[in-house]
Protein backbone atom coordinates (compact mmCIF):
# COMPACT_ATOMS: atom_id res chain seq x y z
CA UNK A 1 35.63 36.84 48.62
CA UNK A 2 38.86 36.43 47.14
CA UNK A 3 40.59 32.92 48.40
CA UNK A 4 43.53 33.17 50.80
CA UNK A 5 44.06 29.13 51.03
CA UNK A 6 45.58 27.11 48.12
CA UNK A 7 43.75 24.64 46.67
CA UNK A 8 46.82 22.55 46.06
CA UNK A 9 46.53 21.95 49.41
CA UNK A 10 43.07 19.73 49.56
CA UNK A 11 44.46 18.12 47.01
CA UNK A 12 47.61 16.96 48.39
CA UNK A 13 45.52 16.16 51.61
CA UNK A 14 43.53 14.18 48.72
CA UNK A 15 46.66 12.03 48.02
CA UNK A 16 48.06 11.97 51.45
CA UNK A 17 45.12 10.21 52.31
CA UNK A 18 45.57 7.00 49.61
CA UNK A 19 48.55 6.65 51.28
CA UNK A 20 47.92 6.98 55.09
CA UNK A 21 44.91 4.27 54.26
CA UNK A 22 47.35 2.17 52.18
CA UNK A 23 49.68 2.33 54.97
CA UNK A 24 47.99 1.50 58.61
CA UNK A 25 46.26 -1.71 56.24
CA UNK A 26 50.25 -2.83 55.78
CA UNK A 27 51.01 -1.59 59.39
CA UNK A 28 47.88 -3.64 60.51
CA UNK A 29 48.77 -6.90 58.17
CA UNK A 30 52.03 -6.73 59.50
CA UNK A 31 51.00 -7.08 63.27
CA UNK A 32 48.55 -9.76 62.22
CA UNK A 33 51.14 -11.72 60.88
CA UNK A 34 52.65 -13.56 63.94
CA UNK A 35 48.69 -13.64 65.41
CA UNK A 36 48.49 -16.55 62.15
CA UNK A 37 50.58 -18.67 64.16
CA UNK A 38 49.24 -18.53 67.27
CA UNK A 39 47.00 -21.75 66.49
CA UNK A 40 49.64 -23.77 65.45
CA UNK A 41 51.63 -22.79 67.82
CA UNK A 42 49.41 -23.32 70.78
CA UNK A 43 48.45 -26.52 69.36
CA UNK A 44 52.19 -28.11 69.27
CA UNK A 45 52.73 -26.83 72.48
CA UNK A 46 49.39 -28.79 73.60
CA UNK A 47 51.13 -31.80 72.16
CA UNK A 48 54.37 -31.60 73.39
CA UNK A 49 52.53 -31.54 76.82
CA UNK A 50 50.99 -34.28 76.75
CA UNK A 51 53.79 -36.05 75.55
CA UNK A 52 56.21 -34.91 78.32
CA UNK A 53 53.02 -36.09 80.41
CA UNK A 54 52.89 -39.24 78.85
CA UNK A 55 56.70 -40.12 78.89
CA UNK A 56 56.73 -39.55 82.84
CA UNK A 57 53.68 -41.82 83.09
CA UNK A 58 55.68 -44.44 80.77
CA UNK A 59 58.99 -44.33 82.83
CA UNK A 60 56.32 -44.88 85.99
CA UNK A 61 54.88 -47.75 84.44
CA UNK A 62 57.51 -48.82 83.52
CA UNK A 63 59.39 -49.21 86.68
CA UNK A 64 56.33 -50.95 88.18
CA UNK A 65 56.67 -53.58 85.98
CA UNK A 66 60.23 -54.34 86.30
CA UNK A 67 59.08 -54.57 89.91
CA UNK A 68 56.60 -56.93 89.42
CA UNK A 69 58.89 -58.82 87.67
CA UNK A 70 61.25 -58.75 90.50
CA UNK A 71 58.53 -59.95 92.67
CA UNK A 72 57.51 -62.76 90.28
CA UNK A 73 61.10 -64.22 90.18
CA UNK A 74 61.37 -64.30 93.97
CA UNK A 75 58.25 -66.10 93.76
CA UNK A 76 58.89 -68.68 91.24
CA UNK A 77 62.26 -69.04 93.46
CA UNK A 78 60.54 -69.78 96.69
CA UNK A 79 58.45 -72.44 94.60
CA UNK A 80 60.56 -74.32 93.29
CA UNK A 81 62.88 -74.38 96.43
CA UNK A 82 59.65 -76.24 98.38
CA UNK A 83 59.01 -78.44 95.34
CA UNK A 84 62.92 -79.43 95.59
CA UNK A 85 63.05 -79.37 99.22
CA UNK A 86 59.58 -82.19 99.07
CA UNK A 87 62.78 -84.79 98.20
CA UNK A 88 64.67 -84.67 101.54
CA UNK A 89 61.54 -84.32 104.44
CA UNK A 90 61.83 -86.11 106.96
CA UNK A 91 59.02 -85.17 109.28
CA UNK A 92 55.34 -84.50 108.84
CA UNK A 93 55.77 -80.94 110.29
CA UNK A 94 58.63 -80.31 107.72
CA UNK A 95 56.19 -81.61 104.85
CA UNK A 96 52.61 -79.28 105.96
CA UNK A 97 55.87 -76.00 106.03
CA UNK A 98 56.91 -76.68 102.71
CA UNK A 99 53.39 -77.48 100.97
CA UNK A 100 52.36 -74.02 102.84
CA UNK A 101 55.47 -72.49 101.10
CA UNK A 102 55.08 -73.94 97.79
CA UNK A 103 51.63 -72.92 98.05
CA UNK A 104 51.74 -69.39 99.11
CA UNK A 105 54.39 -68.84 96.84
CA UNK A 106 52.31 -70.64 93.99
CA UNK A 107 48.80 -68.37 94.59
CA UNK A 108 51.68 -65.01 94.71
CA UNK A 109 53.06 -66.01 91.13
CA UNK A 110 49.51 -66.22 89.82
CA UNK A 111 48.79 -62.98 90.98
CA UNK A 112 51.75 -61.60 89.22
CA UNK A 113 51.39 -62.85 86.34
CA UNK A 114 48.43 -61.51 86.21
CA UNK A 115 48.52 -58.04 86.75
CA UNK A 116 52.31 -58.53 84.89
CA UNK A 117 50.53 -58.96 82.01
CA UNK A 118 48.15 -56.25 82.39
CA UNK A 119 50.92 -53.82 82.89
CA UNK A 120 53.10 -55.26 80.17
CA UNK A 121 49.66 -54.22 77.77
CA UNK A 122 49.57 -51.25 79.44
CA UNK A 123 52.83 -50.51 78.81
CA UNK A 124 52.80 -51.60 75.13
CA UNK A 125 49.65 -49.55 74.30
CA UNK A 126 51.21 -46.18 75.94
CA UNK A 127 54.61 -46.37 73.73
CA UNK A 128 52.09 -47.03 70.94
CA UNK A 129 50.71 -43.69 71.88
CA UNK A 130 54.43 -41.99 72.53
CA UNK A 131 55.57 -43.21 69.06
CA UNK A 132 52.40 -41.74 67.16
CA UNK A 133 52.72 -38.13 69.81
CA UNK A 134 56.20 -38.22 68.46
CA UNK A 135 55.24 -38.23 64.93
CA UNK A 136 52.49 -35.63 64.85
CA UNK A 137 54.94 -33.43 66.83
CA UNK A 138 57.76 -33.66 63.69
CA UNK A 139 54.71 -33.00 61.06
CA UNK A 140 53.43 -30.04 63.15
CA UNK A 141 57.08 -28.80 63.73
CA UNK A 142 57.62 -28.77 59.85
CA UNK A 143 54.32 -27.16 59.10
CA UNK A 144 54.97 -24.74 61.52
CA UNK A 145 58.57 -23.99 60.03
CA UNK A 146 57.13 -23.78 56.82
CA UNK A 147 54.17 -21.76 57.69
CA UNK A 148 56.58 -19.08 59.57
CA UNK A 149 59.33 -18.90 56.67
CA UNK A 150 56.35 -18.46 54.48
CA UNK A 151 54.73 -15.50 56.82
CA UNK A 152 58.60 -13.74 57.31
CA UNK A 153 58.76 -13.45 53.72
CA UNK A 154 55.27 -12.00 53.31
CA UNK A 155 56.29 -9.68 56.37
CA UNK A 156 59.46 -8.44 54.13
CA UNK A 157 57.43 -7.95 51.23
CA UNK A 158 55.14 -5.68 53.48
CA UNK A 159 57.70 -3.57 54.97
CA UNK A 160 58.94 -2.92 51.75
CA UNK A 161 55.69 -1.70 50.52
CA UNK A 162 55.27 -0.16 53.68
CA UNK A 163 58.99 1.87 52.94
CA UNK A 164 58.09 3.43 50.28
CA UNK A 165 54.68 4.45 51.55
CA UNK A 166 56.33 6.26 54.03
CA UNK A 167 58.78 7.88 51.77
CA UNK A 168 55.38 8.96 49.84
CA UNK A 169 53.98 10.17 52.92
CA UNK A 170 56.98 12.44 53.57
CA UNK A 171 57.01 13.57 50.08
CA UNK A 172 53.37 14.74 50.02
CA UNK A 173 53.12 15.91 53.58
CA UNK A 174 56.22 18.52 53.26
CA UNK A 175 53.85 20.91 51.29
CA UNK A 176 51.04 20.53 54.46
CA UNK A 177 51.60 22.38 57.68
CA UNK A 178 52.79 19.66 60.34
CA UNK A 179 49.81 20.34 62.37
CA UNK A 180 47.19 19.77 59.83
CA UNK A 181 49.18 16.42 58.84
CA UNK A 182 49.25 15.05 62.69
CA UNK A 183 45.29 15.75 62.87
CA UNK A 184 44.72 14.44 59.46
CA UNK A 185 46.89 11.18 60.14
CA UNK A 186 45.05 10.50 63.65
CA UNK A 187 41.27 11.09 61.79
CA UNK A 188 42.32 8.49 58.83
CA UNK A 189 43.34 5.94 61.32
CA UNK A 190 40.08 5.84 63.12
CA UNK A 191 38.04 6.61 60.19
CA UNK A 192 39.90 5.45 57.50
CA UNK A 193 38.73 8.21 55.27
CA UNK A 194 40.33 12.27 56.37
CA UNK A 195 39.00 14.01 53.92
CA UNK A 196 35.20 14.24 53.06
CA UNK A 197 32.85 16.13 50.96
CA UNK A 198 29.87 18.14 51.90
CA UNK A 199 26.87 18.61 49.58
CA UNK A 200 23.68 20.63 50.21
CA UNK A 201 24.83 21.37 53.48
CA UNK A 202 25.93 18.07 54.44
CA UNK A 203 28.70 16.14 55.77
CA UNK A 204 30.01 13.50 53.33
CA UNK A 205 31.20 11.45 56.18
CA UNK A 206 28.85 11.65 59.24
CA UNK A 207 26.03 12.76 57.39
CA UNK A 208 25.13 15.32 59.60
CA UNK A 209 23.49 18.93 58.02
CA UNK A 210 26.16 21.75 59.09
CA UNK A 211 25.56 25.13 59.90
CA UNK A 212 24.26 27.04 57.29
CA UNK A 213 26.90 29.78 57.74
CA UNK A 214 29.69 27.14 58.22
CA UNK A 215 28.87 25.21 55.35
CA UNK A 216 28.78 28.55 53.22
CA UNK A 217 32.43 28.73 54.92
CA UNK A 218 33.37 25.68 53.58
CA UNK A 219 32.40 26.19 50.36
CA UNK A 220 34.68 29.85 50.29
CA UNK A 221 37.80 27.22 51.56
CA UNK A 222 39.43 30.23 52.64
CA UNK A 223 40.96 28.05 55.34
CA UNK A 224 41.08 24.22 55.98
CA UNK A 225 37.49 23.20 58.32
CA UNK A 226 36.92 20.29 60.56
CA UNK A 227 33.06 19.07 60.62
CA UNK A 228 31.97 19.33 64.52
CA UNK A 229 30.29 16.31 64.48
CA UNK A 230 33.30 13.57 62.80
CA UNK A 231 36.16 15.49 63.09
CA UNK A 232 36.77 15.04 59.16
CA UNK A 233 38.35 17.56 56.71
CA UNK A 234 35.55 19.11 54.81
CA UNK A 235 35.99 19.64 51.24
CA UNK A 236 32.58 21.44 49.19
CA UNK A 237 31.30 19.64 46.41
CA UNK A 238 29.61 22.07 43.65
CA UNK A 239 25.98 20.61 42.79
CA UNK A 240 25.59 19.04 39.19
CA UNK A 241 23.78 21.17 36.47
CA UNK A 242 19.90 20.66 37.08
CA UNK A 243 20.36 19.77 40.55
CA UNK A 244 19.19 22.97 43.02
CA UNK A 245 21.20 23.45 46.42
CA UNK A 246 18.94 22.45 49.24
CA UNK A 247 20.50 23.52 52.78
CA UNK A 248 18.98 26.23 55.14
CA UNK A 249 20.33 30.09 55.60
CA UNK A 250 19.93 32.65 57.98
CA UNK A 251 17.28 34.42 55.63
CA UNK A 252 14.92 31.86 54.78
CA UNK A 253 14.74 30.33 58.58
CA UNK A 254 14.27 34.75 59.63
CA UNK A 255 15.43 35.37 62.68
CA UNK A 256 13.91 36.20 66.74
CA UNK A 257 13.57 39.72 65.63
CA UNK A 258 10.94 38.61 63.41
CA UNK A 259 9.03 36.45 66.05
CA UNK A 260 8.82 39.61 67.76
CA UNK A 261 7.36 42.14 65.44
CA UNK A 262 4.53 39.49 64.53
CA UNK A 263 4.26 39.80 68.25
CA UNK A 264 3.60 43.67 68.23
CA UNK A 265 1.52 43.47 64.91
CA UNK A 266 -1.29 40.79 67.02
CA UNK A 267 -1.26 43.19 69.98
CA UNK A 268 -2.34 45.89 67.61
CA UNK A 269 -5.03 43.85 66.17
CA UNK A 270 -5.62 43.04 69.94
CA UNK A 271 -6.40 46.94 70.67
CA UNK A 272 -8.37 47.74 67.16
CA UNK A 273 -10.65 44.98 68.06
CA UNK A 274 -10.93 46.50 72.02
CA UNK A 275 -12.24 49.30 70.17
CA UNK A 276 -14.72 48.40 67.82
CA UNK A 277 -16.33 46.71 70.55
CA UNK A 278 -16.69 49.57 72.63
CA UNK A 279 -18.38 52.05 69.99
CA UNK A 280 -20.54 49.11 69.68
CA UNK A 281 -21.60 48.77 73.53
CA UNK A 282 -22.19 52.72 72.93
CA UNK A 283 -24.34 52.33 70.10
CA UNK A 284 -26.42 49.54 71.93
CA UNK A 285 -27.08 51.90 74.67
CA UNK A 286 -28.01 54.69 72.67
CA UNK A 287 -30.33 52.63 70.91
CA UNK A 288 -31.95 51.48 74.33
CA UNK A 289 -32.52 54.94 75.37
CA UNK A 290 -34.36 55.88 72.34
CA UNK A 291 -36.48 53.21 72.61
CA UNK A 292 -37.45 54.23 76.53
CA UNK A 293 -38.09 57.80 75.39
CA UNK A 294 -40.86 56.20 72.76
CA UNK A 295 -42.51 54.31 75.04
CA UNK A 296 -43.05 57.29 77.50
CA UNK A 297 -44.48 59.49 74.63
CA UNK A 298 -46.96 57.00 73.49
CA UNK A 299 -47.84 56.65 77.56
CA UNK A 300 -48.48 60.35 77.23
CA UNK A 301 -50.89 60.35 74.37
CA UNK A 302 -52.94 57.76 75.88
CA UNK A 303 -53.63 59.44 79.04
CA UNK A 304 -54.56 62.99 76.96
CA UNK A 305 -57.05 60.92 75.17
């Protein structure tokens, strides 16, 4: 059959598909590109955080010890007011008030200086932490900065690559009908490969034995075929010299038509062998009779005698 499809156009298919795979791996590397930051980014946001976190818990701490020192200086105050005031008693009373106050006030600025202390430490160790937050933030910032102006230029190198493949793509797919191109375009981008080759009957992609009559269909390319089972452009590949095509037709695997003459032929047999065994029942009868007529006529001659 003489071909009515040109075979330039499996072969600009051919090409179309180096590109559309070159292409949707720069399309995907480009969208991956800001998904390489995401780690660094979520971790400097983590830190910046906790170091808002910790600068509110500072400026807390921090006002509860300039209140504790507030408290210690009233303290000391009230001290050393009874310890001045010991000089101009007069009375017994007046002397048990002021040892009370001196006292009290005594066992209060203990206390303070106590937990002063403890907060002071407190303190100290948590701007400690704020200075060293602070200086894993600027390292992480610069990284970061670095590790984006690094990616943006990678991304511009990409869509540059990814410019011309286009321009390729619109080069090549002007001599395919639009159609063909959309179909071919959607297979290669969830298969990756558009255009496949069958051999003996088989698809090149999926693997799966075609039709004997389709596969004979393929191999005419008299128009462009999508296998059933992947969706792929099929493309025949001629067998290497020594090597024998091995793929079913319609003549070898016969046909229903056949199933039913074998049928006919057995009921023949069927009634030939109804036959034969009824000229044999007829013969065994016959036989039987000409054995009773015999036996009478020896009967007969014994009785004469």
């Amino acid at each position: 059959m003489e071909k009515t499809l040109d075979t330039k156009v499996f072969d600009n298919l051919e090409k179309l598909q180096v590109v559309l795979s070159a292409k949707y791996q720069i399309q995907a590397k480009i969208e991956d590109v800001p998904k390489q930051l995401e780690t660094q980014e979520e971790l400097l946001a983590r830190l910046k955080k906790e170091y808002i976190e910790k600068n509110s818990k500072y400026e807390a701490l921090k006002e509860k010890v300039d209140g504790l020192k507030d408290e210690l200086e009233e303290a000391v105050k009230l001290r050393e007011e009874g310890e001045k005031g010991m000089d101009n008693i007069s009375t017994h009373r007046e002397y048990e008030a002021l040892e009370k106050q001196i006292s009290e006030a005594s066992d209060k600025e203990g206390n303070l200086r106590k937990e002063l202390d403890k907060e002071e430490k407190n303190l100290a160790e948590l701007d400690e932490a704020i200075k060293a937050d602070e200086s894993v933030i600027k390292s992480q910032e610069k990284d970061l900065n670095e590790a984006r102006a690094s990616l943006d230029k990678e991304a511009g190198s990409l869509k540059k690559e990814l410019a011309s493949l286009e321009k390729k793509e619109a080069n090549i797919s002007a001599n395919i009908d639009p159609e063909i191109t959309y179909k071919f375009q959607r297979i290669i981008q969830r298969n990756n490969e558009g255009i496949v080759y069958v051999k003996n009957g088989v698809c090149g992609g999926c693997h799966m034995i075609l039709p004997a009559q389709f596969a004979l269909e393929v191999r005419e390319e008299n128009e462009i075929l999508f296998c059933p089972y992947c969706s792929r452009i099929l493309r025949w590949q001629e067998t290497k010299e020594g090597e024998e095509e091995d793929y079913f037709t319609i003549d070898t695997a016969g046909s229903l038509s056949d199933l039913d003459d074998d049928a006919d032929s057995y009921d023949d047999d069927d009634d030939d062998i109804s036959d034969n065994d009824d000229e044999i029942k007829d013969d065994e009868m016959l036989d039987d009779e000409d054995e009773d007529e015999a036996e009478d006529s020896d009967e007969e001659e014994e009785s004469e005698e």
